[in-house]
Protein backbone atom coordinates (compact mmCIF):
# COMPACT_ATOMS: atom_id res chain seq x y z
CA UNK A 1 0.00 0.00 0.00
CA UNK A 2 1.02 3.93 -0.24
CA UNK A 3 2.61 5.14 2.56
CA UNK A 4 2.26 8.45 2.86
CA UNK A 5 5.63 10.84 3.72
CA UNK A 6 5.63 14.51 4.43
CA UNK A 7 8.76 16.84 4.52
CA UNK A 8 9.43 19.59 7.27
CA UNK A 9 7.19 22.33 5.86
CA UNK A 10 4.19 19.82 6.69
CA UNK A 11 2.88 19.24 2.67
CA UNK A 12 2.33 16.01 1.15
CA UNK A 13 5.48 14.74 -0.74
CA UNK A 14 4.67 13.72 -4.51
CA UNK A 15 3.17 10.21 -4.24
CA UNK A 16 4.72 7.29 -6.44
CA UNK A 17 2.09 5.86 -9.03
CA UNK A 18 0.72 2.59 -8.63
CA UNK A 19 2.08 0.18 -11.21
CA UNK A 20 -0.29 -2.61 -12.01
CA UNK A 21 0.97 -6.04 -11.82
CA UNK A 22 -0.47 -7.29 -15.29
CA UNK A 23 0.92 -7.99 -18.23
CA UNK A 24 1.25 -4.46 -20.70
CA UNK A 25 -1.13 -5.13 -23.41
CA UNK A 26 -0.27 -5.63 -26.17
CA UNK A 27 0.80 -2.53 -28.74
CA UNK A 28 -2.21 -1.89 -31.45
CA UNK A 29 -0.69 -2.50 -34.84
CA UNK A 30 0.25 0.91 -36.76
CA UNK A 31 -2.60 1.88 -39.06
CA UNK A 32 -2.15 2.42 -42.53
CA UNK A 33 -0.46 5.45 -43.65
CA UNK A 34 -3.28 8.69 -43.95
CA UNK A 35 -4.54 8.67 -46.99
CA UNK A 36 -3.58 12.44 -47.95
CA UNK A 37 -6.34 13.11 -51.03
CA UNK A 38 -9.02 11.91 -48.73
CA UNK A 39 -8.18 15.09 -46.52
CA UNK A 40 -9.98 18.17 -47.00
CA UNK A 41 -8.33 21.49 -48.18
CA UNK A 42 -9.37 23.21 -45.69
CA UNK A 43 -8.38 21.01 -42.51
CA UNK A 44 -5.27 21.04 -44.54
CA UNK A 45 -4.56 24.84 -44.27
CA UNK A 46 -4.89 24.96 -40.57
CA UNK A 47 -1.71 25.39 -38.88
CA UNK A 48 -3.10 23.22 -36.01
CA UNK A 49 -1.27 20.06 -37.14
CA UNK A 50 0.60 17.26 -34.72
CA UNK A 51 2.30 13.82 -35.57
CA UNK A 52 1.10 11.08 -32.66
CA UNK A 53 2.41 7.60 -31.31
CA UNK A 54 1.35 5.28 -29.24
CA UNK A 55 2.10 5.18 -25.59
CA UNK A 56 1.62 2.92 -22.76
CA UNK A 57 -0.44 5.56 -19.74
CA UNK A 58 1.25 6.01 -16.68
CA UNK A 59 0.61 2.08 -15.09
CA UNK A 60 1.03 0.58 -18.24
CA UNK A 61 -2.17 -0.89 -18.25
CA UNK A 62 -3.58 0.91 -21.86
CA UNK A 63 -1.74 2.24 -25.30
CA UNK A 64 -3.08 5.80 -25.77
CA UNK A 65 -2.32 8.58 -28.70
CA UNK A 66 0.00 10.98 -27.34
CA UNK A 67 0.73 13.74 -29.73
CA UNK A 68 4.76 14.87 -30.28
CA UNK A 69 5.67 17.84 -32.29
CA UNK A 70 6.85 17.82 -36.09
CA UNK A 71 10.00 19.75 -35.79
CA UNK A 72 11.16 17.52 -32.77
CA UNK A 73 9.30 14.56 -32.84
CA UNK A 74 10.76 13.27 -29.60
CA UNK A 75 9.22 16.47 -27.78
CA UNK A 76 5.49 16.36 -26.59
CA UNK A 77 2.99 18.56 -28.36
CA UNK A 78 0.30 19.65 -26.31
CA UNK A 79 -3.46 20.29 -27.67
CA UNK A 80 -4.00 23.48 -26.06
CA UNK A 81 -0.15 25.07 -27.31
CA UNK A 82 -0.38 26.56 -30.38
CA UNK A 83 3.80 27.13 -30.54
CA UNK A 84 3.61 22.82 -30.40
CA UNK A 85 1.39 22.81 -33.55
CA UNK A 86 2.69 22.65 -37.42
CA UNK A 87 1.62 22.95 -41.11
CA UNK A 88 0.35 19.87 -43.05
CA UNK A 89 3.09 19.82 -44.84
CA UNK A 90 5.54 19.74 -42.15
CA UNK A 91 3.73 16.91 -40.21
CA UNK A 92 3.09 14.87 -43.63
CA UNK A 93 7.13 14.93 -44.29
CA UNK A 94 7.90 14.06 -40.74
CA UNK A 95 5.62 11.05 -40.74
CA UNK A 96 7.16 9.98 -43.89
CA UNK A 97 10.70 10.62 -42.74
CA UNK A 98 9.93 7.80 -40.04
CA UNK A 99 7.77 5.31 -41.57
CA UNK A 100 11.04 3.05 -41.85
CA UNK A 101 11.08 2.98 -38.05
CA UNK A 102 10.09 0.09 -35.97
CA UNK A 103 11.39 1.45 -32.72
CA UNK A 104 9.72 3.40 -30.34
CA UNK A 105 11.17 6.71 -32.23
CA UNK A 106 8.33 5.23 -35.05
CA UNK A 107 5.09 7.79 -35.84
CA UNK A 108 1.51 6.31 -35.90
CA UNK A 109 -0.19 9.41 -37.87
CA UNK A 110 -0.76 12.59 -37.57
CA UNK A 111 -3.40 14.86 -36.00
CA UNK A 112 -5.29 18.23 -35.89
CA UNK A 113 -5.53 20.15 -32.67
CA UNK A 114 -9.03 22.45 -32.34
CA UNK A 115 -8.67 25.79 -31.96
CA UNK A 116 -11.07 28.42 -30.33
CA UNK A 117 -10.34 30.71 -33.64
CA UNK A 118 -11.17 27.56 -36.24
CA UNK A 119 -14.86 27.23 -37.20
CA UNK A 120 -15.04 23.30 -36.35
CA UNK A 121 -16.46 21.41 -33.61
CA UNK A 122 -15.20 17.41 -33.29
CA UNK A 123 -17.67 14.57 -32.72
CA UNK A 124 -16.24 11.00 -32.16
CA UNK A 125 -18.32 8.27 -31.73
CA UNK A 126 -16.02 5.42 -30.39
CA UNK A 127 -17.14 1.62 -31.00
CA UNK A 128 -19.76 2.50 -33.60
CA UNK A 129 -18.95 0.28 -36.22
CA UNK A 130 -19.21 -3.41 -36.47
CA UNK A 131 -16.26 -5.22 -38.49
CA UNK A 132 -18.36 -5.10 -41.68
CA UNK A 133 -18.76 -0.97 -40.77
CA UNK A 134 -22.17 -1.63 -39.80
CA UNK A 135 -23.06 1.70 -37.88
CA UNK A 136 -24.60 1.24 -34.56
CA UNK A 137 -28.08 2.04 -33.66
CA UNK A 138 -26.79 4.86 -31.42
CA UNK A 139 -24.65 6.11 -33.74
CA UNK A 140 -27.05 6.67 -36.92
CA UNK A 141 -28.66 9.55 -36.06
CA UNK A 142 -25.51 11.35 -36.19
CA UNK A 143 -24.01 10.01 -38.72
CA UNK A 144 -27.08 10.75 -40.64
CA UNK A 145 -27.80 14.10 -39.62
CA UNK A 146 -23.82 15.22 -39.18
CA UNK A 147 -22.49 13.61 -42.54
CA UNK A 148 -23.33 15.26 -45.31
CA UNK A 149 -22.31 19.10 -45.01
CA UNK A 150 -19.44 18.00 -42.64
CA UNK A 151 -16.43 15.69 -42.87
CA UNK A 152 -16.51 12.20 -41.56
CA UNK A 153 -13.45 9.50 -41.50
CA UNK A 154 -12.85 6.49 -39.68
CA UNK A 155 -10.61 6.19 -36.58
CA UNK A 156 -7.35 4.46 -36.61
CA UNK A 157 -8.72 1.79 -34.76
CA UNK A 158 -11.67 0.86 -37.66
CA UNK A 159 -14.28 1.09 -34.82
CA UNK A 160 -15.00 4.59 -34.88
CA UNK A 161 -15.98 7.52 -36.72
CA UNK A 162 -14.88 11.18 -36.41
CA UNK A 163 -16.82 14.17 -37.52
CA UNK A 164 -15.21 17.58 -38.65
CA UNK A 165 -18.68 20.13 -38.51
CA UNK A 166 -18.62 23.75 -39.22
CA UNK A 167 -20.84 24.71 -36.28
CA UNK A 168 -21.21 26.90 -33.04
CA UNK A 169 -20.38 25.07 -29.48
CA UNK A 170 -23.73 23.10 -28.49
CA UNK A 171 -22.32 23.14 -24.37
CA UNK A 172 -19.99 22.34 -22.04
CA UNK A 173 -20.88 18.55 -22.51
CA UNK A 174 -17.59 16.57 -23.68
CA UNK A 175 -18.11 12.93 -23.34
CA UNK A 176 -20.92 10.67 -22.57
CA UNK A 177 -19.95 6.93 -22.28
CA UNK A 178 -22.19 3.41 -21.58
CA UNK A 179 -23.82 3.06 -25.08
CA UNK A 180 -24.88 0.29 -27.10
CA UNK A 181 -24.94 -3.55 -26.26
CA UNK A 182 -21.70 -3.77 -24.86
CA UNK A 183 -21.69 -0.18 -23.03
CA UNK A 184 -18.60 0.33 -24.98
CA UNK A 185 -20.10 3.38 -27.26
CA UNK A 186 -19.13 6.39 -26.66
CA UNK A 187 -19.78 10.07 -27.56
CA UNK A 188 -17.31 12.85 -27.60
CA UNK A 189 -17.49 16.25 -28.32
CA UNK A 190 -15.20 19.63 -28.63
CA UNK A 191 -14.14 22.54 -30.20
CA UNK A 192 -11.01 22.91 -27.94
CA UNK A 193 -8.42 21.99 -25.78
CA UNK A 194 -7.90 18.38 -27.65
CA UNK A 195 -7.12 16.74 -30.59
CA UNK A 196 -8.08 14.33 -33.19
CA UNK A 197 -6.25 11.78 -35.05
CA UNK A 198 -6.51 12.36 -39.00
CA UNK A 199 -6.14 9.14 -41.43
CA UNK A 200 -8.08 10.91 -44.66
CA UNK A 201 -10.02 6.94 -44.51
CA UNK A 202 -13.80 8.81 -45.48
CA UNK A 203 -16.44 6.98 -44.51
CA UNK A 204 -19.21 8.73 -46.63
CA UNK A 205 -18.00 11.01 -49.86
CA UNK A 206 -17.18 14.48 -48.42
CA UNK A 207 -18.98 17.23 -50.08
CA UNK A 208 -18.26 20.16 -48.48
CA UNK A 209 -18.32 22.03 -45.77
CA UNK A 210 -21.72 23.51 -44.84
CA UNK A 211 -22.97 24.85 -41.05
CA UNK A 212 -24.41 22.32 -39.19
CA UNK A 213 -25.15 24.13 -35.99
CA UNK A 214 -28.84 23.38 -35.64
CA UNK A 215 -28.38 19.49 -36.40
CA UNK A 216 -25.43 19.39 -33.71
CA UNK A 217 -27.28 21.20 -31.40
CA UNK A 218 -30.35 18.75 -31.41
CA UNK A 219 -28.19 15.66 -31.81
CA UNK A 220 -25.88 17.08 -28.79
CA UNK A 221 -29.42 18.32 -26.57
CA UNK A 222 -30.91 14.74 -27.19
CA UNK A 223 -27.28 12.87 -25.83
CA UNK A 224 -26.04 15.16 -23.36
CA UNK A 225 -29.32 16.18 -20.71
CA UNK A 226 -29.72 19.49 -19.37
CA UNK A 227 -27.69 20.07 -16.13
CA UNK A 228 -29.41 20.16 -12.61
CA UNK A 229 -29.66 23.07 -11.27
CA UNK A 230 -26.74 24.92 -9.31
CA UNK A 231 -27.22 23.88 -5.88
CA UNK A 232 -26.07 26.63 -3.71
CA UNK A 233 -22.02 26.24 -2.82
CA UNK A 234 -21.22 24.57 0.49
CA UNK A 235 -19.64 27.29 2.77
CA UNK A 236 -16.06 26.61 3.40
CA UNK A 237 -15.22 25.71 6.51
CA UNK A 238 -11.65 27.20 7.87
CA UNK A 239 -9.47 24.06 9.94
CA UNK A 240 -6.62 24.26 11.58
CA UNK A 241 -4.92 21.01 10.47
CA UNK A 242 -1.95 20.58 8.83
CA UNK A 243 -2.14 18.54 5.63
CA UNK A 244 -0.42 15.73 7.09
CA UNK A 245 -3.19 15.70 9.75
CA UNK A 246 -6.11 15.93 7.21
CA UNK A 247 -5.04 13.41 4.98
CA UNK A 248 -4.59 10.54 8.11
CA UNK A 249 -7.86 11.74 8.94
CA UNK A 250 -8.84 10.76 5.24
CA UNK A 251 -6.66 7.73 5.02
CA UNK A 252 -8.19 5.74 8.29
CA UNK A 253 -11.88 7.53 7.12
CA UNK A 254 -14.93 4.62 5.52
CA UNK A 255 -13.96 5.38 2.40
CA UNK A 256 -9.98 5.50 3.62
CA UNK A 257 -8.87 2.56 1.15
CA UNK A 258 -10.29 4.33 -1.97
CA UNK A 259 -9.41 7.52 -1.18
CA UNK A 260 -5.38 5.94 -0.04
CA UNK A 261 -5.43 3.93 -3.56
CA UNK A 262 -6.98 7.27 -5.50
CA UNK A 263 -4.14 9.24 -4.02
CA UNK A 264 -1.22 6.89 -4.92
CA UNK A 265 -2.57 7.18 -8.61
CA UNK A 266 -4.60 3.72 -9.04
CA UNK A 267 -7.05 3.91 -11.21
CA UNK A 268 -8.51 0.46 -10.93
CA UNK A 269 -11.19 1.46 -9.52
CA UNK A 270 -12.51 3.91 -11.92
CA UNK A 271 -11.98 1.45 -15.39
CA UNK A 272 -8.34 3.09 -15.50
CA UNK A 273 -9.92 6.63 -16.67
CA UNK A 274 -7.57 9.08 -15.37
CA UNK A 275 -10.35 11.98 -15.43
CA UNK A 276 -12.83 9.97 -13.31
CA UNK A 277 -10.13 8.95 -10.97
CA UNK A 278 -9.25 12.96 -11.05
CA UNK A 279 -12.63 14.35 -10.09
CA UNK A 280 -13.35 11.43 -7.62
CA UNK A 281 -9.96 12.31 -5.77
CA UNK A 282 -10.82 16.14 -5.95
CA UNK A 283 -14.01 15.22 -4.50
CA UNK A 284 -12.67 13.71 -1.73
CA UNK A 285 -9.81 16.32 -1.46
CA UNK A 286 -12.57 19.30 -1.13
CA UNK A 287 -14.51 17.17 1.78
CA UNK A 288 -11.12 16.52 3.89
CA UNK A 289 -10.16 19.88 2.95
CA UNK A 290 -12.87 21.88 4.11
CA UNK A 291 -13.94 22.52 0.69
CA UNK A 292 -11.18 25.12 0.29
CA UNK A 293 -9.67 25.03 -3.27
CA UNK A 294 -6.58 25.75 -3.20
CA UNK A 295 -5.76 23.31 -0.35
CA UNK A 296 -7.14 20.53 -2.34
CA UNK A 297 -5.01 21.89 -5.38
CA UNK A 298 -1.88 21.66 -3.30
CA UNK A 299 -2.24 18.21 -2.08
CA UNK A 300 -3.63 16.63 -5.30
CA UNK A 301 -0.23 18.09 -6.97
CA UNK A 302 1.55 15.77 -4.57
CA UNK A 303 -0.44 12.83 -5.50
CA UNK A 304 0.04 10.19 -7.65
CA UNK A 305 -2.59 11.16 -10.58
CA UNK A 306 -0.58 14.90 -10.58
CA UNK A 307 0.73 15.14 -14.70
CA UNK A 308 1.56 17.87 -16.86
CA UNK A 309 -2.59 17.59 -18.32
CA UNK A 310 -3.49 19.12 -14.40
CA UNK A 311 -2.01 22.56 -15.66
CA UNK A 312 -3.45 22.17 -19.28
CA UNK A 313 -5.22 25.56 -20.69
CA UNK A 314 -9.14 25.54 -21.12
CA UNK A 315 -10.23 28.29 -22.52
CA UNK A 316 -9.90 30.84 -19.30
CA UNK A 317 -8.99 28.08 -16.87
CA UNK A 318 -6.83 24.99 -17.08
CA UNK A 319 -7.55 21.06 -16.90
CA UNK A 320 -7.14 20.84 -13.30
CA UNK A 321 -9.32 24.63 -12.09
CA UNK A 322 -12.16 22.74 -14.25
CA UNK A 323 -11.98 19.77 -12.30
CA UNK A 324 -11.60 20.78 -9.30
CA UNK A 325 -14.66 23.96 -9.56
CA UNK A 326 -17.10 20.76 -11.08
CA UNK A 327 -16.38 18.79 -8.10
CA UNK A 328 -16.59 21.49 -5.26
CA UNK A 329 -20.28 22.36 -7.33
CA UNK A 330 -20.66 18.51 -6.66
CA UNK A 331 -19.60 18.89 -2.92
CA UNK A 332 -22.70 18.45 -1.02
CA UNK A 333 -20.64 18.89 2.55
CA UNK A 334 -17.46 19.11 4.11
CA UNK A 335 -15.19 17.67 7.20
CA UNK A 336 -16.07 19.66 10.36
CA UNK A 337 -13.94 18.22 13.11
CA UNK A 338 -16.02 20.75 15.42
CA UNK A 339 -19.73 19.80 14.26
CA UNK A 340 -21.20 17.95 17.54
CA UNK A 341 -23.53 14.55 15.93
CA UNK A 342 -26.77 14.42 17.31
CA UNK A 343 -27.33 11.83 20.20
CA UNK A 344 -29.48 8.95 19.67
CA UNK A 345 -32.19 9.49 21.50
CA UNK A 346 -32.72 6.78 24.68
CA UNK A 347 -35.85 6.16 26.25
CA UNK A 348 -35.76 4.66 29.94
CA UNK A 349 -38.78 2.22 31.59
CA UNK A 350 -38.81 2.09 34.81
CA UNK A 351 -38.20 -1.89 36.10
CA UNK A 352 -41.57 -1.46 38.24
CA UNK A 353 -43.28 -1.06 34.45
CA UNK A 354 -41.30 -3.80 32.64
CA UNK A 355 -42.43 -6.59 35.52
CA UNK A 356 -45.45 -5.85 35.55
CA UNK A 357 -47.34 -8.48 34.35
CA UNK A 358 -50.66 -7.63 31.58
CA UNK A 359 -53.89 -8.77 31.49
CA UNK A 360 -52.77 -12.28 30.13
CA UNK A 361 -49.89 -12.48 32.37
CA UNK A 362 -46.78 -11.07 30.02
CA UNK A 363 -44.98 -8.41 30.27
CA UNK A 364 -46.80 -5.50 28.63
CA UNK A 365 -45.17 -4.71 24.83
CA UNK A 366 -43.25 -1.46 24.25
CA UNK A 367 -45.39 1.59 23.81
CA UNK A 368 -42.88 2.68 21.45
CA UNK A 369 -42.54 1.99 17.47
CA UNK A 370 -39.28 1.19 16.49
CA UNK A 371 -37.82 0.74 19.85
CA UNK A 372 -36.10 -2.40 20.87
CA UNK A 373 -36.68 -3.85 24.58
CA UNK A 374 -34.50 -4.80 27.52
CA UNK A 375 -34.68 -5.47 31.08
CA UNK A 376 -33.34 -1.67 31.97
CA UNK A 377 -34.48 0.24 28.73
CA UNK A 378 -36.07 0.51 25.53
CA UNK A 379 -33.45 2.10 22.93
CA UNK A 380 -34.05 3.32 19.26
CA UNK A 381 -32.01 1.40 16.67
């Protein structure tokens, strides 16, 4: 287990992740080179462009697409940097410079970051196609209404489908997940802050690009539901523990082992989905933490699920201020060492009334619903 280690100034050290103990699976094969023609001019002329790989996530346990940049294709590009991004052309010739490679120095594809300035909004529908790209039932209605007028390819993978629309931001909705037979569908949605492989493999004939805003907006309104209403903001409550103190407090709480395992970066328990295992931590974080931000923001930066995505731009805040406001909006208390519980409430018989016999000669039953009965006193459970 995690064994948690402060230094003198009292904060959490960084937390080591948790490894898992199974195999690595195995690496997806490279897909086929993108097929350039099939590309549209004008995702072409963006200057938005990346070149990915595939890489193992931080416990080895799944291959994901981690963009790099063209002009140094061992250096990280990042989806929300525009001084990371390229030109087509300079991504297309660094691909081809390494499709000899089989090492891990070898290029997947390449991808196009969204930008707040670019007219598109991205739709990806994961596991929507069958092996004979049969469309799911889920997933008609938007291919349907999305296709035509917008640009539509299929995913690396040959599962899924990604949409290029010329359209206005439906919401702050990204991802809704559970569909289909399997629950493996999935529905994603942005106009910033990530971005999408490209392979130029269209699934329908592109003819154009025309704005689809009304059809994504009912398409989006019908997937993602309206949001609750705001409940008011718990009040934050000031304490005058030390981190180290809090977190024990956390640690040896009910929920101790999940929030212990959550903190030394497993993510078993969350289907290894680093964002669920981010806002479930923060949750926890703002509860322990008297719902005071930038406490929680300190000590998740020492924990094992802290990477460079926590300080990722989005839009006016980053990755990690997102996460953490949606889960103190979520917060529906917080720790108050103070707060006296209420007693449960006893109530005495006299043992004059409990031996004295009734009319058929037993003890007379409690006059109380709900109340449990021994020789000195009747006591709510």
């Amino acid at each position: 287990g995690h064994t948690m280690t402060l230094p003198a100034n009292g904060q959490a050290g960084k937390a080591a992740p948790v490894i898992s103990s199974r195999p690595a699976p195995v690496r997806p094969p490279r897909p086929p080179a993108p097929i350039v023609e099939g590309i549209p001019d004008e995702l072409k002329a963006r200057p938005q462009w990346v070149v990915w790989r595939y890489q193992l996530n931080k416990d080895r346990s799944k291959w994901t697409k981690v963009p790099y940049r063209a002009d140094d294709p061992e250096a990280h590009a990042s989806s929300t940097d525009p001084q990371t991004w390229a030109t087509f052309d300079q991504c297309k010739a660094t691909f081809e410079r390494r499709l000899a490679r089989t090492d891990c120095g070898a290029l997947a594809g390449i991808g196009l970051a969204f930008d707040p300035q670019d007219p598109f909004v991205g739709v990806d529908l994961d596991h929507c196609l069958g092996p004979d790209q049969t469309i799911a039932e889920w997933a008609v209605p938007w291919v349907e209404r999305l296709a035509p007028g917008s640009y539509c390819e299929v995913s690396p993978s040959g599962l899924g489908l990604k949409f290029w629309a010329k359209a206005k931001s439906p919401g702050e909705g990204h991802k809704v997940g559970g569909l289909g037979p399997d629950l493996s569908g999935a529905i994603e949605v942005y106009d910033w802050g990530r971005y999408f492989t490209v392979t130029g493999d269209a699934f329908r004939p592109f003819d154009g690009f025309k704005d689809r805003t009304a059809d994504l907006a009912e398409l989006y309104a019908g997937a993602f539901p309206p949001a609750e209403p705001v409940r008011p903001l718990v009040t934050p409550v000031r304490l005058e523990l030390s981190d180290d103190e809090l977190l024990a407090k956390a640690f040896s709480s009910k929920h101790g082992a999940e929030i212990k395992a959550l903190y030394g970066g497993d993510l078993s328990a969350h289907g290894e989905d680093e964002s669920s295992a981010d806002f479930a931590l923060c949750n926890h974080l703002l509860f322990w933490f008297g719902g005071d931000i930038a406490a929680a923001d300190r000590v998740f930066r020492s924990s094992g699920l802290m990477r460079p995505k926590w300080d990722d731009r989005r839009k006016a805040t980053t990755y990690g201020g997102m996460t953490m406001a949606n889960a103190r909006r979520d917060l529906k208390n917080v720790y108050e060492p103070n707060r006296i519980k209420p007693r449960k409430k006893v109530v005495r018989a006299t043992q004059e009334a409990l031996d004295t016999p009734s009319d058929n000669g037993k003890p007379p039953a409690p006059a109380f619903k709900g109340f449990t009965q021994t020789r000195t006193a009747m006591t709510l459970y």
